[in-house]
N, C-alpha and C. Protein backbone atom coordinates (compact mmCIF):
# COMPACT_ATOMS: atom_id res chain seq x y z
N UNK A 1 2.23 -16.00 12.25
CA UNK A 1 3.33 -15.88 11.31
C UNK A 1 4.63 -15.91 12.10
N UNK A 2 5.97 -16.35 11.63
CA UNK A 2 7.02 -16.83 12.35
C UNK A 2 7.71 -15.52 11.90
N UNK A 3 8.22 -15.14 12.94
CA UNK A 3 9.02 -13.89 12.88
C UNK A 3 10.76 -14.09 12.79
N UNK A 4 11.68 -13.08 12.24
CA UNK A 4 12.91 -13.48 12.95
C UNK A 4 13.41 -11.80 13.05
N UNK A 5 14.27 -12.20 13.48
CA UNK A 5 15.04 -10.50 14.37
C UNK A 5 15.79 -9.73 13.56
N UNK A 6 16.07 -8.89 12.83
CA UNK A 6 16.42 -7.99 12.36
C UNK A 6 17.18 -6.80 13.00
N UNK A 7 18.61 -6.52 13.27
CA UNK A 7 19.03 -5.68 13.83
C UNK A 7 19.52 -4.09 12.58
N UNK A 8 19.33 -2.94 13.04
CA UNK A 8 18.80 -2.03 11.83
C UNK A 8 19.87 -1.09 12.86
N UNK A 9 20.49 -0.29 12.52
CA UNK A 9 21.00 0.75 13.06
C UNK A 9 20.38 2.20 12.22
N UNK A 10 20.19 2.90 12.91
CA UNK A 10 19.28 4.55 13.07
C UNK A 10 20.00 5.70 13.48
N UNK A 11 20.53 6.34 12.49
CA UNK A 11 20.54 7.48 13.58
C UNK A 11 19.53 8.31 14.49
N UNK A 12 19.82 8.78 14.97
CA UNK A 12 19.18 9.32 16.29
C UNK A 12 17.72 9.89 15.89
N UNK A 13 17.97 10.99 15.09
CA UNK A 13 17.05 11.17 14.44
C UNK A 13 15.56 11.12 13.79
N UNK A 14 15.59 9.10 13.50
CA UNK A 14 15.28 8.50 12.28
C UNK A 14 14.11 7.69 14.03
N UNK A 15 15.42 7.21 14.90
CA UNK A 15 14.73 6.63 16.23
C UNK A 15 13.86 7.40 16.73
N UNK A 16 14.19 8.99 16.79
CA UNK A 16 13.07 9.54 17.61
C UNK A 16 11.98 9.73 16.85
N UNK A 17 11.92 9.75 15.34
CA UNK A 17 10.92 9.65 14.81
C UNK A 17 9.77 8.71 15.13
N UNK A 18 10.48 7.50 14.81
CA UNK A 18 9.95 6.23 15.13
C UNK A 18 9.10 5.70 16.49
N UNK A 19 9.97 6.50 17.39
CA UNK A 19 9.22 6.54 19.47
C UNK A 19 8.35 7.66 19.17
N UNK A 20 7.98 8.60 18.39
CA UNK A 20 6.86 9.71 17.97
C UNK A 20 5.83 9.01 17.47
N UNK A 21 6.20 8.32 16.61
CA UNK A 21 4.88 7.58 15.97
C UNK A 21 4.44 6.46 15.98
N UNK A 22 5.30 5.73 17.65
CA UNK A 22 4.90 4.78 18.41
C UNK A 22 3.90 5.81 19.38
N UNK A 23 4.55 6.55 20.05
CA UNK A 23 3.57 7.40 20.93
C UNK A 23 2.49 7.89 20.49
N UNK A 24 2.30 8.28 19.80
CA UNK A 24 0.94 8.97 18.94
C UNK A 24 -0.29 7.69 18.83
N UNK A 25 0.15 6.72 18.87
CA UNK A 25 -0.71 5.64 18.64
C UNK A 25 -1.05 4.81 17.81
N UNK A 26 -0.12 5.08 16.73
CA UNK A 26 -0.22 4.81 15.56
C UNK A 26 0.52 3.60 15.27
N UNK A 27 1.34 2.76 16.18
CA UNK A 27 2.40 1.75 15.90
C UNK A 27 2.29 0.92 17.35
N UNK A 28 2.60 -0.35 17.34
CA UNK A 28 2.49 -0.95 18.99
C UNK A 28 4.08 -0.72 18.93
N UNK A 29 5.01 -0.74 18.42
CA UNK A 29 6.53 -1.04 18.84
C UNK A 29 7.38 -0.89 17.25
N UNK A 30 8.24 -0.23 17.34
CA UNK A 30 9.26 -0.38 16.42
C UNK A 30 9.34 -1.45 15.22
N UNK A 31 9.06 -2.81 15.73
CA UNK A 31 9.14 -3.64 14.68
C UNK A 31 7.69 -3.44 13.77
N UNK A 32 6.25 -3.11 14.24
CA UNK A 32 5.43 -3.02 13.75
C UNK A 32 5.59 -1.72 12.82
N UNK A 33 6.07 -0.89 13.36
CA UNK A 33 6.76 0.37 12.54
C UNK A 33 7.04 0.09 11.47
N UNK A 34 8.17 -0.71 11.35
CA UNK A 34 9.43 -1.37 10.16
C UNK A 34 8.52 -1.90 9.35
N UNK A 35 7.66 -3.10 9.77
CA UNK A 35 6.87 -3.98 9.18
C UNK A 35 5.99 -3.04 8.04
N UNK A 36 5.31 -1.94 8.62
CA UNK A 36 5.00 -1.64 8.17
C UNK A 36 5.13 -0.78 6.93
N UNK A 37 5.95 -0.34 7.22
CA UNK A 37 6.94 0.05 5.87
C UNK A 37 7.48 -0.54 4.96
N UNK A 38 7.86 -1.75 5.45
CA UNK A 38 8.27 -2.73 4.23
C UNK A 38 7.17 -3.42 3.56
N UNK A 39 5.82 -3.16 3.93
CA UNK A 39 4.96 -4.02 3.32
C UNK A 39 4.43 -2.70 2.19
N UNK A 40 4.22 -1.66 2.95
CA UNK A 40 4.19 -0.20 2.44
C UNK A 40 4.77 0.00 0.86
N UNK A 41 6.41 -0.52 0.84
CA UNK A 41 7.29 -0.69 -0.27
C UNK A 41 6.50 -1.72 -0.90
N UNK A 42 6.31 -2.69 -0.49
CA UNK A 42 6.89 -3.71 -1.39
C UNK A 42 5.10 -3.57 -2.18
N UNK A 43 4.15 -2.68 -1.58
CA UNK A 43 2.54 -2.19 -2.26
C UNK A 43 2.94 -1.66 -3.34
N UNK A 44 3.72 -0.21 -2.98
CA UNK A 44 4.16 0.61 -3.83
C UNK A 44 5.19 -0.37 -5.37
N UNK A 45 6.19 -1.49 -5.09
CA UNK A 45 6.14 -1.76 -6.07
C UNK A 45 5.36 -2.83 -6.78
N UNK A 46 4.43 -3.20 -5.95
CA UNK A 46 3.31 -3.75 -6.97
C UNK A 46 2.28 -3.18 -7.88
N UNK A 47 2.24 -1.69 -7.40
CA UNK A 47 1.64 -0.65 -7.95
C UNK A 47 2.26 -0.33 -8.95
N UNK A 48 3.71 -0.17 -9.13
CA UNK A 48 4.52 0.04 -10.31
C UNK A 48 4.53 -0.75 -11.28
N UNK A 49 4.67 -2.11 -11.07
CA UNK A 49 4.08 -3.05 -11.87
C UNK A 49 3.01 -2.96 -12.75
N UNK A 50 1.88 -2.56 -11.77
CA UNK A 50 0.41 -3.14 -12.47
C UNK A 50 0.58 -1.73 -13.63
N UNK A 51 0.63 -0.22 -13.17
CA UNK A 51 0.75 0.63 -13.95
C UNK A 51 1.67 0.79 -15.15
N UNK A 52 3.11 0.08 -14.70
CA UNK A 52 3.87 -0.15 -15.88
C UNK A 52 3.08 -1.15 -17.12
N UNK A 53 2.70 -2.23 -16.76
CA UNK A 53 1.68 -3.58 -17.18
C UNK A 53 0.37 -2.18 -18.25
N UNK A 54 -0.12 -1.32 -17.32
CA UNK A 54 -0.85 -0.60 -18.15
C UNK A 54 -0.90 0.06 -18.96
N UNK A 55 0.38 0.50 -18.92
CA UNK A 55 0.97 1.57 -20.38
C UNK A 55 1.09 0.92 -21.22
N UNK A 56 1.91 -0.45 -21.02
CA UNK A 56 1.86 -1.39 -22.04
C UNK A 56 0.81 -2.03 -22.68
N UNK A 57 -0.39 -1.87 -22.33
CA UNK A 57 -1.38 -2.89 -22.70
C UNK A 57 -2.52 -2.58 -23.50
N UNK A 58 -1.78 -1.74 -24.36
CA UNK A 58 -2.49 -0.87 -25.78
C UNK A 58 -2.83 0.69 -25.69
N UNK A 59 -3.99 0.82 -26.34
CA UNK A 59 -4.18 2.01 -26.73
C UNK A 59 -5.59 2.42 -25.60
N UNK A 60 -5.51 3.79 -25.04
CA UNK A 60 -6.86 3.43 -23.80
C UNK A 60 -7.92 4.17 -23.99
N UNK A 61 -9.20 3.83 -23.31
CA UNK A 61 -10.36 4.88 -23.70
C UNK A 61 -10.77 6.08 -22.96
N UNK A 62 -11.40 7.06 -23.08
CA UNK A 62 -11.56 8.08 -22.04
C UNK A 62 -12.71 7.64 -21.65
N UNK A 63 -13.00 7.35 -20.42
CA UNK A 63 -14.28 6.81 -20.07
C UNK A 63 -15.29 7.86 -19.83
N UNK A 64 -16.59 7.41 -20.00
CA UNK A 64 -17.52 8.49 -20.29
C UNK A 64 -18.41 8.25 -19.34
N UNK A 65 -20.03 8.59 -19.43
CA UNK A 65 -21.16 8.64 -17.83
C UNK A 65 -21.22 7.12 -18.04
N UNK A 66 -21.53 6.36 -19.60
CA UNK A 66 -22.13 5.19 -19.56
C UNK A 66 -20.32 4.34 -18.87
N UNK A 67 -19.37 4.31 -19.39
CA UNK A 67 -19.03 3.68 -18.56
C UNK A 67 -18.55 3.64 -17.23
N UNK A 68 -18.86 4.75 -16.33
CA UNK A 68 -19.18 4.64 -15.16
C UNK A 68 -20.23 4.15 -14.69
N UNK A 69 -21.24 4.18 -15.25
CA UNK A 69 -22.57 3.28 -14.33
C UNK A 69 -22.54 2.12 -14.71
N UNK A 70 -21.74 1.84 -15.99
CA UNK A 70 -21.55 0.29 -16.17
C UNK A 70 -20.18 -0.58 -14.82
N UNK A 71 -19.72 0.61 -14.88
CA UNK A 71 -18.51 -0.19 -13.40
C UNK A 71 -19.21 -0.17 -12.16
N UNK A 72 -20.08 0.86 -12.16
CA UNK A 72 -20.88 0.88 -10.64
C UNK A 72 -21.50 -0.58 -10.56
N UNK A 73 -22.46 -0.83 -11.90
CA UNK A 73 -23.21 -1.45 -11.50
C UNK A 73 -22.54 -3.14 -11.67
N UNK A 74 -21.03 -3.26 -12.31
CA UNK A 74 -20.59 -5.03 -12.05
C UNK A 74 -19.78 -4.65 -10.68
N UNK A 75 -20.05 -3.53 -9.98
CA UNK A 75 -19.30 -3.57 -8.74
C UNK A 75 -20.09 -4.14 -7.71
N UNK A 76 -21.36 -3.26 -8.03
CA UNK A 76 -22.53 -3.40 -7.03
C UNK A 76 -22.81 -5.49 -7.01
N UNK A 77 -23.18 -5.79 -8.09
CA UNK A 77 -22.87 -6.95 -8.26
C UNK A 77 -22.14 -7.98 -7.82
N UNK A 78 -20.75 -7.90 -8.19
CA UNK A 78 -20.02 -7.95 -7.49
C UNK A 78 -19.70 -8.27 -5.79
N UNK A 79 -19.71 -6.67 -5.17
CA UNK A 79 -20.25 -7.00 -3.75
C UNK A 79 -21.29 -8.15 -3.37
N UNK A 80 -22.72 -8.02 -4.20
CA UNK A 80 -24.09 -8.63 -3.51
C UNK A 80 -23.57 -9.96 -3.64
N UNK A 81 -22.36 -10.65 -4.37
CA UNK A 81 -22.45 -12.68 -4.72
C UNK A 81 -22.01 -12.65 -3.33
């Protein structure tokens, strides 16, 4: 994927956070940091979406045992194609 450069100013703060949770192991470098957060957002508003999409999309059922073993089992399905 083609990258381009992004210059971000931080306070101090916000940076040492960021070299914490590069150090910990959890990030290779700052930009993977960022990256990751913006992909983070942009989940979160696809999540808003689909849930907004769901309120809207009638009236809903309380699901009961049968339709849980009915989702287990087009999951299981599912997986095995």
């Amino acid at each position: 994927m083609a990258t381009e450069r992004l210059t971000v100013s931080l306070a101090p703060e916000l940076r040492h956070w960021i070299d914490n949770a590069i150090e910990s192991g959890g990030y290779s470098s700052a930009s993977d940091f960022v990256a990751t957060l913006v992909r983070n957002h942009r989940r979160g508003e696809q999540l808003d979406h689909l849930l907004a999409e769901g309120l809207t999309s009638g009236s809903g059922t309380t699901p009961d045992e049968t339709y849980w073993t009915d989702k287990k089992a087009a999951l299981t399905q599912k997986m095995s194609q």
